[in-house]
Protein backbone atom coordinates (compact mmCIF):
# COMPACT_ATOMS: atom_id res chain seq x y z
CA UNK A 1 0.00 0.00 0.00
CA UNK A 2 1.27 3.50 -1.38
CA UNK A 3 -0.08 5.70 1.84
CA UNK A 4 1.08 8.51 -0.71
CA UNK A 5 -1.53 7.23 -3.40
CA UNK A 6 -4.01 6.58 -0.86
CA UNK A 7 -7.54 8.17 -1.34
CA UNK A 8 -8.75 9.81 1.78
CA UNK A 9 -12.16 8.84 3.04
CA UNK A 10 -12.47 11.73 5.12
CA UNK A 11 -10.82 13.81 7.87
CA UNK A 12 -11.52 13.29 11.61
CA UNK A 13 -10.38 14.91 14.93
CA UNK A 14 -9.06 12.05 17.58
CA UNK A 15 -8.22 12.11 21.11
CA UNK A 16 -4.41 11.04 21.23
CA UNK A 17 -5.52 7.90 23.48
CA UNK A 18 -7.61 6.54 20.50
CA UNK A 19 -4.93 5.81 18.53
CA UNK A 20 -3.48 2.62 18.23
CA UNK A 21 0.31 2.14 17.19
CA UNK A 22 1.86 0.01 14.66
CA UNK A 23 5.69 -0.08 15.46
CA UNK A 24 6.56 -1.01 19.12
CA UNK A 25 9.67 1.53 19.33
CA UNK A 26 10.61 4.64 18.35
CA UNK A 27 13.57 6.99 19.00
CA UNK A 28 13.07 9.07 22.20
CA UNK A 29 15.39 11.62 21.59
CA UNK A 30 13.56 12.19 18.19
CA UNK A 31 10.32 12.59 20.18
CA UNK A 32 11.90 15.07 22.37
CA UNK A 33 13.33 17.22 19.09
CA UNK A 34 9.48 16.63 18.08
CA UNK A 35 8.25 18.48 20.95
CA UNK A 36 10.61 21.44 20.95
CA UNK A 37 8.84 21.80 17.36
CA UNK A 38 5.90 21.70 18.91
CA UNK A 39 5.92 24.00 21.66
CA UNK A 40 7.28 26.38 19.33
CA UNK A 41 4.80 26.57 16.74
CA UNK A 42 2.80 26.96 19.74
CA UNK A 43 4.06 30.38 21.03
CA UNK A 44 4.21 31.08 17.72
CA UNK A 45 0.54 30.92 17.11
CA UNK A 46 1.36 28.42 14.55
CA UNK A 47 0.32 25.20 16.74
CA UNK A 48 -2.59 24.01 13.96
CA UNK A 49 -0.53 24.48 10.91
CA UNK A 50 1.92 22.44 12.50
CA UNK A 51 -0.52 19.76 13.45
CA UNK A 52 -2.55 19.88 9.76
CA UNK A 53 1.29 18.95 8.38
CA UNK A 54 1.49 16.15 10.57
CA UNK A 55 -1.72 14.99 9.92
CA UNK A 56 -1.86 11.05 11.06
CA UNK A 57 -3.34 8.19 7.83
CA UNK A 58 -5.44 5.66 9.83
CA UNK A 59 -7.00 2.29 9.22
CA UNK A 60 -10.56 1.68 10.85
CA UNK A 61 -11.23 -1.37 12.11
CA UNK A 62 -15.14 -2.59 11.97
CA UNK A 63 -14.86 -2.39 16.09
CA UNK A 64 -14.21 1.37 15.81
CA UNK A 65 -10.47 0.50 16.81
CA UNK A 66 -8.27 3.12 14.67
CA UNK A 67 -4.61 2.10 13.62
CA UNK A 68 -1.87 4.74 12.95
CA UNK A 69 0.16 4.00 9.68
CA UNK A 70 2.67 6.56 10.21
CA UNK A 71 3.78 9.71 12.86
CA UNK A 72 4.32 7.72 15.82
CA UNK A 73 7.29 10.21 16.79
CA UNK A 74 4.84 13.11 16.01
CA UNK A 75 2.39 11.87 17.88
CA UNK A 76 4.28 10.47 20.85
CA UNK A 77 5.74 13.84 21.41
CA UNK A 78 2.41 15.54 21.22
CA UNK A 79 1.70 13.77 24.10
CA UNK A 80 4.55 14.57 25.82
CA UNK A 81 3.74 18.52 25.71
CA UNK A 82 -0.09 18.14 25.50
CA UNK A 83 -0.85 19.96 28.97
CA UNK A 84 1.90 22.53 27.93
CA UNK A 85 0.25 23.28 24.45
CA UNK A 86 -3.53 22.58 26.19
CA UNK A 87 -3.91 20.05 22.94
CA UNK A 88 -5.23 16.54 23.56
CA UNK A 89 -6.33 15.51 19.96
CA UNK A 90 -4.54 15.19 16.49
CA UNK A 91 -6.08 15.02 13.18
CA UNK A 92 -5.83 11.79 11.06
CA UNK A 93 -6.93 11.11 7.98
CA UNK A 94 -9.00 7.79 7.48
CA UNK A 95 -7.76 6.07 4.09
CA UNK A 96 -9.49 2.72 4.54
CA UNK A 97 -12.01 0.90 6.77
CA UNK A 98 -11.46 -3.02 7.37
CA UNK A 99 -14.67 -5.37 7.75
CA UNK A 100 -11.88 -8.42 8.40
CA UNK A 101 -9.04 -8.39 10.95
CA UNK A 102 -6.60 -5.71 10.31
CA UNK A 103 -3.15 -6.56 12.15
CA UNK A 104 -3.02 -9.84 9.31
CA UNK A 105 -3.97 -7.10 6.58
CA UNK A 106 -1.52 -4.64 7.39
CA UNK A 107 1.36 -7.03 7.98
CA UNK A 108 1.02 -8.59 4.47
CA UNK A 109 0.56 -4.91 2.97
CA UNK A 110 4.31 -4.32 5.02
CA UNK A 111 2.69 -1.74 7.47
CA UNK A 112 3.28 -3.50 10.45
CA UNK A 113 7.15 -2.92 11.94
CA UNK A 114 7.24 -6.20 14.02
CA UNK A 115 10.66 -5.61 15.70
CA UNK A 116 11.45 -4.30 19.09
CA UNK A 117 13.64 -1.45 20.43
CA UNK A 118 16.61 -3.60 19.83
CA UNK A 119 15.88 -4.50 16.39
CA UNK A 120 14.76 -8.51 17.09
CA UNK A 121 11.82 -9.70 16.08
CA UNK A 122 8.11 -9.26 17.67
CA UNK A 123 4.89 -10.85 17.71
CA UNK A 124 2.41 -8.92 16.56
CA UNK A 125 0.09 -9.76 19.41
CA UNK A 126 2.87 -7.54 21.32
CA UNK A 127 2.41 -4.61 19.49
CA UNK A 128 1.37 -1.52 22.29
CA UNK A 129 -2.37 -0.65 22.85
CA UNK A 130 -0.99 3.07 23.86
CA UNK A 131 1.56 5.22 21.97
CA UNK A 132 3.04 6.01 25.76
CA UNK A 133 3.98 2.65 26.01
CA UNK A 134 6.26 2.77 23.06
CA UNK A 135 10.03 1.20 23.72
CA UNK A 136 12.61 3.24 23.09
CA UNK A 137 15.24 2.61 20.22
CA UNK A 138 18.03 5.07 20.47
CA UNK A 139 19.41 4.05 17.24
CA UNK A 140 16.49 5.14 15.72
CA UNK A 141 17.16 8.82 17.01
CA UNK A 142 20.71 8.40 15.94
CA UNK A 143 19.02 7.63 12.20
CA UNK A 144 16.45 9.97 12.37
CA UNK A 145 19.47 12.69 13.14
CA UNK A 146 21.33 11.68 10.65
CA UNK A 147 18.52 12.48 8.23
CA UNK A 148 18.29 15.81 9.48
CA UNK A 149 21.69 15.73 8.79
CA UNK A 150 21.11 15.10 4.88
CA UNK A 151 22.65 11.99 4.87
CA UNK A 152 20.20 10.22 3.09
CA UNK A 153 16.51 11.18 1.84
CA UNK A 154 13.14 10.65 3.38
CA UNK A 155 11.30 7.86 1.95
CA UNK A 156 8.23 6.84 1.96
CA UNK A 157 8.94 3.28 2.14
CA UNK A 158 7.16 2.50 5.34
CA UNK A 159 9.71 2.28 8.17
CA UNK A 160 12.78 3.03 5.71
CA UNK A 161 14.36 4.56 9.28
CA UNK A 162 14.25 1.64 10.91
CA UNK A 163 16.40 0.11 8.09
CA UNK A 164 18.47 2.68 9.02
CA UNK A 165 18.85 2.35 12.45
CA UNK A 166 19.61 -1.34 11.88
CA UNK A 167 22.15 -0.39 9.53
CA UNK A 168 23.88 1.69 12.48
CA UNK A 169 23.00 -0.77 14.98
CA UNK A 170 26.33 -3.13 14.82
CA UNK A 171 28.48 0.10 13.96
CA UNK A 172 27.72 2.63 16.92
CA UNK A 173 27.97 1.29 20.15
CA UNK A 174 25.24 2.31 22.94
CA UNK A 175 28.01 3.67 25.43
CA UNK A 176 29.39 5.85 22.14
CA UNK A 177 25.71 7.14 21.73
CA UNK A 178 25.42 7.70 25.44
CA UNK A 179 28.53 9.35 26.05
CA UNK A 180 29.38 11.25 22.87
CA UNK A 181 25.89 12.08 20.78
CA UNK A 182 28.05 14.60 19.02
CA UNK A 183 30.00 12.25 18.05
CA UNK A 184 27.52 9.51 17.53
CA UNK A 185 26.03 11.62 14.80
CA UNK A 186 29.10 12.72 13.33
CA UNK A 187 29.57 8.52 12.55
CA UNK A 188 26.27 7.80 11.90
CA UNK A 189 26.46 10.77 8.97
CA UNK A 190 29.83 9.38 7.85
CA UNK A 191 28.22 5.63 7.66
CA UNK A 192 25.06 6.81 5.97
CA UNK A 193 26.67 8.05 3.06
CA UNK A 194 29.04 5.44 2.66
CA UNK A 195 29.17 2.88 -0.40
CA UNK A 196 27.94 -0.22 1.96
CA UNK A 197 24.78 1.93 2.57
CA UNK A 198 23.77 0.99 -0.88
CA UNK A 199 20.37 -0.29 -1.10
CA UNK A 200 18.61 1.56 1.54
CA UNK A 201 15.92 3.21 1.28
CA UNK A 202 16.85 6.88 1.04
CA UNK A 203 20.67 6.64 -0.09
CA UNK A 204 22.27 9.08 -1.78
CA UNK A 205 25.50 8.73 -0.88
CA UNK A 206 26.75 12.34 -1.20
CA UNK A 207 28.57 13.72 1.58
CA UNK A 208 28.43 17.36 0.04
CA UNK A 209 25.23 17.40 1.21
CA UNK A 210 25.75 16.95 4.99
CA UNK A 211 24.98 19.89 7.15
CA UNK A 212 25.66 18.20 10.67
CA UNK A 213 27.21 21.37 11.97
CA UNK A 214 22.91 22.92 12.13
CA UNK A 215 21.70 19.80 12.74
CA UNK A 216 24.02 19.96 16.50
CA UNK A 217 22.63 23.76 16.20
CA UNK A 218 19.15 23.02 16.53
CA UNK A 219 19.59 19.97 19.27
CA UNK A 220 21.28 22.29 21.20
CA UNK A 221 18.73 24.83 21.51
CA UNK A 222 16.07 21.83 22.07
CA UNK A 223 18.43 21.26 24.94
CA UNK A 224 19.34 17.52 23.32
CA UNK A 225 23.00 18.24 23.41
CA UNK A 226 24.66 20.52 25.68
């Protein structure tokens, strides 16, 4: 399923709670850049543009239950800040409504990301009611940086960054990424663009185009790095 091809039945307004997730990690560290974003466009004044953008494509199930096919960071960190920006629902955008099962459906159509925080596989019976309950993956903020980074393109080849963070998973050490993010990204920018990258999702492999030095900018001021 192209979610980019998708027709849209029809827009809705959801409490975040309603939501039900369809990855069981994401990066923590990206949800925390996420809601820097957030409060911002909220003293901006520019809160609902912001949330319109990040608009969330749902499956309906014929129980009512609503599955998320994509924005789990965005929507993870909107919870996070949702007392702070007095917001407790996001829009979505409901591209299809199941009469079957629809975990089955969505795993053969590849929109399922049955793997843990540490990249091993998971049962999709596992997968989190809650989008608080979400594991966290650091390598997945260390791959979601290093797109920020421009070194290599979003895709829309459902969980491309989890490819990614797999990718950096057996090169970047967890004490490296704990101790050193700088560092850590720095690496991670370096691997991304290297030949061996080939074949993922997103690779360019053109380290012209790396602009780490704003990318450590902008974590700073979201108080990421120090």
């Amino acid at each position: 399923m192209d979610l980019k091809k998708q027709k849209i039945l029809r827009y809705e307004h959801l409490p975040i709670e309603a939501l039900r997730p369809t990855q069981s990690a994401c990066g923590w560290m990206e949800v925390q850049f996420k809601a820097y974003e957030i409060e911002i466009a909220h003293q901006r004044g520019t809160l609902e543009e912001y949330l319109t953008m990040n608009t969330v494509p749902v499956v309906r199930a014929q129980d009512g239950s609503t599955f998320m096919l994509d924005k789990h960071h965005f929507l993870c960190a909107l919870y996070t800040v949702r007392h702070k920006v007095n917001t407790f629902q996001t829009k979505v955008k409901v591209i299809q409504e199941m009469e079957g099962e629809v975990l089955p459906y969505l795993e053969e159509q590849a929109l399922l990301h049955l793997y843990d925080h540490k990249g091993e596989v998971l049962c999709k019976s596992r997968l989190p009611h809650y989008i608080w309950d979400l594991q966290d993956d650091p390598m997945r903020s260390l791959a979601g940086f290093a797109r920020k980074a421009g070194a290599f393109d979003k895709s829309f080849v459902p969980y491309s960054e989890f490819a990614w963070a797999n990718y950096l998973r057996d090169k970047i050490t967890p004490q490296m990424l704990e101790e050193n993010l700088e560092q850590a990204i720095i690496k991670a920018c370096e691997l991304c663009v290297d030949e061996q990258a080939k074949g993922i999702a997103g690779y360019h492999g053109n380290a012209k185009r790396l602009q780490v030095e704003r990318l450590i900018g902008s974590l700073a001021a979201a108080k990421i790095l120090s």
